[in-house]
Protein backbone atom coordinates (compact mmCIF):
# COMPACT_ATOMS: atom_id res chain seq x y z
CA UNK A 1 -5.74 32.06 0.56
CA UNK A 2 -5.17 28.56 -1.75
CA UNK A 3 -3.22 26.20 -0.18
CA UNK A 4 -1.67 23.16 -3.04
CA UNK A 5 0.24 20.54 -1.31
CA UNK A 6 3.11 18.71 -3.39
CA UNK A 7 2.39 15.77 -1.37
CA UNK A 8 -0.60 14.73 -2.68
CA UNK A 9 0.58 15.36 -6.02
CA UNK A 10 3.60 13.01 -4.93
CA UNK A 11 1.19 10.24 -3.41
CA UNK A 12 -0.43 10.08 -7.00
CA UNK A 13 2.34 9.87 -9.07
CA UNK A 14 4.35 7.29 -7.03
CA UNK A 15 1.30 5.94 -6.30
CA UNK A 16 0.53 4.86 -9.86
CA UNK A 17 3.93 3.16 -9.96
CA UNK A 18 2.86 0.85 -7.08
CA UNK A 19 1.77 -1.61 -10.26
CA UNK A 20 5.23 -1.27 -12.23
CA UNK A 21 6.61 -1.95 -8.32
CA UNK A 22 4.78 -5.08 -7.60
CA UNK A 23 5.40 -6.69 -11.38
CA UNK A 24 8.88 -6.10 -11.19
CA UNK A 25 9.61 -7.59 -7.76
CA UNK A 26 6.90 -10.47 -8.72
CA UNK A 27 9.19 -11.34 -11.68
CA UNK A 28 12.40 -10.97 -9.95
CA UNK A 29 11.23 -13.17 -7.43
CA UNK A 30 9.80 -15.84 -9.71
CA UNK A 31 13.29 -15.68 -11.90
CA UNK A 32 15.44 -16.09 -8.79
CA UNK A 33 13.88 -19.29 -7.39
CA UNK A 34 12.75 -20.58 -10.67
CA UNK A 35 16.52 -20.25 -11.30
CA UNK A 36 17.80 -21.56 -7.65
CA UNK A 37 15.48 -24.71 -8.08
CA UNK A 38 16.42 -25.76 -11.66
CA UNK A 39 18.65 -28.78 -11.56
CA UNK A 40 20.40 -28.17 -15.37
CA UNK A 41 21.22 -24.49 -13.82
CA UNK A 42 24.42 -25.95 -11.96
CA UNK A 43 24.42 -29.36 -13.67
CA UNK A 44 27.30 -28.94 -16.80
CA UNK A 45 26.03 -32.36 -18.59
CA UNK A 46 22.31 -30.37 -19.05
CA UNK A 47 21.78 -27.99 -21.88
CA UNK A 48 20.28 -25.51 -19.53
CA UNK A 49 23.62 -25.16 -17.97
CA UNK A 50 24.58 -21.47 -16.98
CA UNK A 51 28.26 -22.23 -18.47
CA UNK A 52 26.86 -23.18 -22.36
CA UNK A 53 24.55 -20.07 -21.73
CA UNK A 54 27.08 -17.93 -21.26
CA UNK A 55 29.03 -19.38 -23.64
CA UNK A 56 26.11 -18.45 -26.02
CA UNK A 57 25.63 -14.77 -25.08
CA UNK A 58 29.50 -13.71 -25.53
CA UNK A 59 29.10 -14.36 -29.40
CA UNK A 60 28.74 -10.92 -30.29
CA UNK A 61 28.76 -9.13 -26.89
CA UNK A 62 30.56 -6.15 -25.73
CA UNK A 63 31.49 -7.58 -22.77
CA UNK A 64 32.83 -10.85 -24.53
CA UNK A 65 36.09 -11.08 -23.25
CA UNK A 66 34.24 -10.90 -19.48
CA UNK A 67 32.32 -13.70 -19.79
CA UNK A 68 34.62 -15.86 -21.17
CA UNK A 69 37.24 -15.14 -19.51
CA UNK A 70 35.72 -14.58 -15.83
CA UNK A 71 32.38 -15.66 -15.67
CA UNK A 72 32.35 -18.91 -17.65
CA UNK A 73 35.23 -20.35 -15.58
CA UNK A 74 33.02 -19.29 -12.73
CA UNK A 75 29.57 -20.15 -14.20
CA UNK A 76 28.55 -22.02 -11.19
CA UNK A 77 29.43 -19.41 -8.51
CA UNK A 78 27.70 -16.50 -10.54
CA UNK A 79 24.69 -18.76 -11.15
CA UNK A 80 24.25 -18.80 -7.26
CA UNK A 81 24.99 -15.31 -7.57
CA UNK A 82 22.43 -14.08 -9.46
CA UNK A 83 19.37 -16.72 -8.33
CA UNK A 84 20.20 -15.06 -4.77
CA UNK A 85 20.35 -11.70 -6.29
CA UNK A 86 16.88 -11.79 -8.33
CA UNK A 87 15.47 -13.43 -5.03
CA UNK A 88 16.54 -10.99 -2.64
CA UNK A 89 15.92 -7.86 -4.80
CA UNK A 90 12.46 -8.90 -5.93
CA UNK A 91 11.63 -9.72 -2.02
CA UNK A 92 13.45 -5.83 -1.34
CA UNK A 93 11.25 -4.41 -3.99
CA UNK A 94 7.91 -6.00 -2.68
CA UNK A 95 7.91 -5.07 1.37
CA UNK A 96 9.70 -1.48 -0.08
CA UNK A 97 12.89 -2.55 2.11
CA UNK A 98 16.22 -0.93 1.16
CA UNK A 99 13.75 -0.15 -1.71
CA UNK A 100 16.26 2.14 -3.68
CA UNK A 101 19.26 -0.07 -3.27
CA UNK A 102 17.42 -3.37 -4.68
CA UNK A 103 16.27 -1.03 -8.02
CA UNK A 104 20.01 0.21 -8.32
CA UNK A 105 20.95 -3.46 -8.07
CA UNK A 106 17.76 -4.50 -9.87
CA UNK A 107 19.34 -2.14 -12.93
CA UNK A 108 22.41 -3.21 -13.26
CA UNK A 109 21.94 -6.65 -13.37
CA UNK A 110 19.56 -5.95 -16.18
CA UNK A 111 21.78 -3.85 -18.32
CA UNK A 112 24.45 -6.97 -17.47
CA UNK A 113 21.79 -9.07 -19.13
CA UNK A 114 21.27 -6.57 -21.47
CA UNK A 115 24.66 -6.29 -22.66
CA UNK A 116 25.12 -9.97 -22.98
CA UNK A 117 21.88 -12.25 -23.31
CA UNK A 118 20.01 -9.67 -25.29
CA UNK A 119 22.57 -7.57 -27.30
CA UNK A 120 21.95 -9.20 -30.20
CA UNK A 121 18.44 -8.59 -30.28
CA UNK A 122 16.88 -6.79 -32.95
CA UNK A 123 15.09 -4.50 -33.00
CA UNK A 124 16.56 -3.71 -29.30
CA UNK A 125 13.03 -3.54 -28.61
CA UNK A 126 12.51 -6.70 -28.83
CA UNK A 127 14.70 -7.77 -25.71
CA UNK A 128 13.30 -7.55 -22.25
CA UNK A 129 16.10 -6.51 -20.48
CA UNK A 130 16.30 -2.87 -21.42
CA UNK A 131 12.63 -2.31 -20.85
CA UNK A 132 13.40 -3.75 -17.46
CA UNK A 133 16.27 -1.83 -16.67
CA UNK A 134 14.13 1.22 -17.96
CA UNK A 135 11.48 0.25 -15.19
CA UNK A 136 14.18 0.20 -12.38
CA UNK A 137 15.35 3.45 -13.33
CA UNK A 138 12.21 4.63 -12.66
CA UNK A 139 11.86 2.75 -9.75
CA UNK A 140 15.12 3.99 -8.44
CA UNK A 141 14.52 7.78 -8.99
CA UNK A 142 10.94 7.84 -7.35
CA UNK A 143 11.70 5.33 -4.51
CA UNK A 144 8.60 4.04 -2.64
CA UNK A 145 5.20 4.52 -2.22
CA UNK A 146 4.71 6.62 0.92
CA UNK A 147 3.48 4.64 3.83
CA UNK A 148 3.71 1.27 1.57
CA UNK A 149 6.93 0.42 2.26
CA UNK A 150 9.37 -0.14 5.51
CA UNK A 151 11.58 2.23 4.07
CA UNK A 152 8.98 4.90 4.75
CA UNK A 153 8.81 3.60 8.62
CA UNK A 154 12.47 3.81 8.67
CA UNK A 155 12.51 7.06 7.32
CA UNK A 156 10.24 8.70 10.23
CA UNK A 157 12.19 7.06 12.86
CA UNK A 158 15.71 7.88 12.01
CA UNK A 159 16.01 11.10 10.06
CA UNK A 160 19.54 10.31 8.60
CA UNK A 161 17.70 7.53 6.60
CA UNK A 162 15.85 9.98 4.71
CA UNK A 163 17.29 9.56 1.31
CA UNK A 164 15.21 6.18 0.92
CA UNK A 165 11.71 7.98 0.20
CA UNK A 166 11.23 11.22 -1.96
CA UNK A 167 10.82 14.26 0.49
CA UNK A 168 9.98 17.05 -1.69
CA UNK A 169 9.48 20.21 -0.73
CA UNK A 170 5.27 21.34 -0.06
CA UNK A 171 4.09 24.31 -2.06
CA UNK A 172 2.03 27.10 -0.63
CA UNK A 173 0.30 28.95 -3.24
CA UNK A 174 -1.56 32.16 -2.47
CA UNK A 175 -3.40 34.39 -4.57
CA UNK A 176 -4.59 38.26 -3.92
CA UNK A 177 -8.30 39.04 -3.77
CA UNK A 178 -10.00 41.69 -5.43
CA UNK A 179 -6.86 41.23 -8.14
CA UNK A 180 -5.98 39.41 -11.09
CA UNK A 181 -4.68 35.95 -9.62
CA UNK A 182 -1.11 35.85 -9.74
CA UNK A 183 0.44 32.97 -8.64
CA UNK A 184 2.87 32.93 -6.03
CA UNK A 185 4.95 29.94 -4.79
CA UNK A 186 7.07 29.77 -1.52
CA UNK A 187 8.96 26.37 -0.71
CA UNK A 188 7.62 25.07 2.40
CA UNK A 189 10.45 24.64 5.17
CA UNK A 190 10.59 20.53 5.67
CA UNK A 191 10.41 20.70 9.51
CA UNK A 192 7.85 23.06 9.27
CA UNK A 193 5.43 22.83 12.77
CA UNK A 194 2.48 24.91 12.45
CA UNK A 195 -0.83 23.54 13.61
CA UNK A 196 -3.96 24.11 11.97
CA UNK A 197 -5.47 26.25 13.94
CA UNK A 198 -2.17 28.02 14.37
CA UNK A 199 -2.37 28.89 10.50
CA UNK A 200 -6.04 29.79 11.03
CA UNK A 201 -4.60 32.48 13.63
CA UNK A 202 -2.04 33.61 10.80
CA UNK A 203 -4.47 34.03 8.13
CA UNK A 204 -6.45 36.17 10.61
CA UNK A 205 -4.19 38.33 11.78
CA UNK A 206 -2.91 39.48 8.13
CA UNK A 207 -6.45 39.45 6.79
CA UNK A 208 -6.67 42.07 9.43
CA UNK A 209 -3.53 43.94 8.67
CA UNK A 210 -4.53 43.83 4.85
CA UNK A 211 -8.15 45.63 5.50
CA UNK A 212 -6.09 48.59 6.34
CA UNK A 213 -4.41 49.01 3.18
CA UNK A 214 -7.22 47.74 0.84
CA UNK A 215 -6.66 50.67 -1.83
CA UNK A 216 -2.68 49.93 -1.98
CA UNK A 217 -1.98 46.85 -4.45
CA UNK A 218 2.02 46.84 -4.29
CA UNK A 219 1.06 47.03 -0.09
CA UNK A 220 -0.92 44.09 -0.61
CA UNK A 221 0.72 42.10 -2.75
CA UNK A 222 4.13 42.27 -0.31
CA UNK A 223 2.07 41.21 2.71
CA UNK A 224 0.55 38.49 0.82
CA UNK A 225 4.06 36.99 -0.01
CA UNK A 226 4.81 37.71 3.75
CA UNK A 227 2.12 35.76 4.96
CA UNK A 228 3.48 32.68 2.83
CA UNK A 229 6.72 33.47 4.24
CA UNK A 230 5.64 32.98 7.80
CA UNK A 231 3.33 30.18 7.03
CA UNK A 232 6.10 28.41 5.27
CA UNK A 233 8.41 29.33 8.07
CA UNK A 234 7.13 26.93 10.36
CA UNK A 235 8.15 29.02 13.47
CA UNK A 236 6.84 27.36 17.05
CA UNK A 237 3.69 28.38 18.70
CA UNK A 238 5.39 30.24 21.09
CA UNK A 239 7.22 32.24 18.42
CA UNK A 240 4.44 32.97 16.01
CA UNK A 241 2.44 35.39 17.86
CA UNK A 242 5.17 37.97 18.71
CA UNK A 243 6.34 37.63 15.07
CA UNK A 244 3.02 38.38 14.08
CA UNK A 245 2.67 41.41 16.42
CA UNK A 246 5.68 42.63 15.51
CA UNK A 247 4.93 42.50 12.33
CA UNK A 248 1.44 44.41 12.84
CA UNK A 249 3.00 46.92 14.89
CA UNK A 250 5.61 47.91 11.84
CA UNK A 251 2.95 47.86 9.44
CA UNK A 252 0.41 50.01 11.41
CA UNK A 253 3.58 52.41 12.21
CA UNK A 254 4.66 52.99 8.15
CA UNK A 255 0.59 53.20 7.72
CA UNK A 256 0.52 56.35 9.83
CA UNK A 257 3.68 57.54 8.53
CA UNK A 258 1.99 57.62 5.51
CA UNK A 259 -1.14 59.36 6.28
């Protein structure tokens, strides 16, 4: 019996994200104070002034009657805004904390820039803010590296907060001797508590029921996808052994049926 786990594949993948992860919370961070220090930011006499900045990216915006009309009237209060924004997301996205949230928030404030400071970049490649809002999508839809993040602690400890972290299901795979392999995949159950040695004692105990039905394929195939059944199960330890008996006792009563 093969067993494939769709955790480790699920370490590896988010796993390789962990650089796109620390680059975009690195550059958040950086924007937000770089932003929160800068003196022309809030001062209206400087050229670097949000206000003439905004004033800038509404020529030829979408969203030009918004920034005119709300957020240049407010530039000073949606300056704060979004220095304390970048801050706190790229701080989120580092320790993995409310992970999800700060990429959802991370995403739209892009496309915000994207729609206004970059629209009229062209090629549309050539502005930074839809690559970056591309990254937090990603970001958003994998969530956080498995044990690299608080999220993940959270996660363990209150079961309601599962939706921060990617739980997918585990795959059991299992594949007939003495046959042509042919695949088959069970979803694991997610609460699933059998121990090692408790699957060792499963595997047994159908390895022995299976001897005595070694000429009969269909036989053998239907207890092989009820051993993944039971494995997947995840019944108790008390459980598992009178399942399993029962189970023999059914199997040995159709077998001299048969015969």
């Amino acid at each position: 019996m093969e067993t494939i786990s769709s955790n480790t594949r699920l370490n590896s993948t988010t796993g390789s994200l962990l650089p796109l992860r620390i680059f975009m919370g690195a550059t958040f961070l950086y924007a937000g104070l770089q932003h929160l220090t800068d003196p022309s930011y809030f001062d209206p006499s400087k050229s670097g002034y949000i206000g003439h900045l905004i004033s800038q990216y509404a020529i030829g915006s979408p969203i030009h009657d918004f920034l005119l009309g709300v957020v240049e009237p407010n530039a000073v209060t949606f300056g704060y805004v979004v220095g304390v924004g970048e801050t706190l997301i790229g701080i989120a996205t580092l320790v993995g904390f409310l992970f999800r949230i700060a990429a959802l928030a991370g995403l739209l404030l892009n496309f915000t820039f994207f729609m206004s400071a970059t629209w009229t970049a062209f090629p549309f490649y050539f502005g930074s803010d839809i690559v970056f809002a591309a990254c937090w999508l990603t970001l958003f839809l994998t969530g956080p590296q498995p044990g690299q993040s608080i999220d993940s602690a959270l996660a363990r400890r209150f079961q309601p907060l599962g939706w921060l972290i990617a739980r997918p299901n585990q795959i059991i795979a299992t594949v007939a001797p003495d046959s042509e392999p042919s695949l088959v995949q069970v979803p694991f159950a997610r609460k699933a508590t059998l121990y090692p040695k408790q699957v060792l004692e499963v595997n047994r105990a159908f390895d022995r029921i299976r001897q005595q039905f070694v000429s009969h394929r269909e036989t053998q195939t239907i207890i092989e996808f009820v051993r993944a059944f039971v494995i997947s199960l995840g019944v108790d330890r008390t459980d598992t052994p009178r399942l399993l008996h029962g189970l023999e006792t059914l199997v040995n009563r159709s077998g001299g049926e048969g015969s």
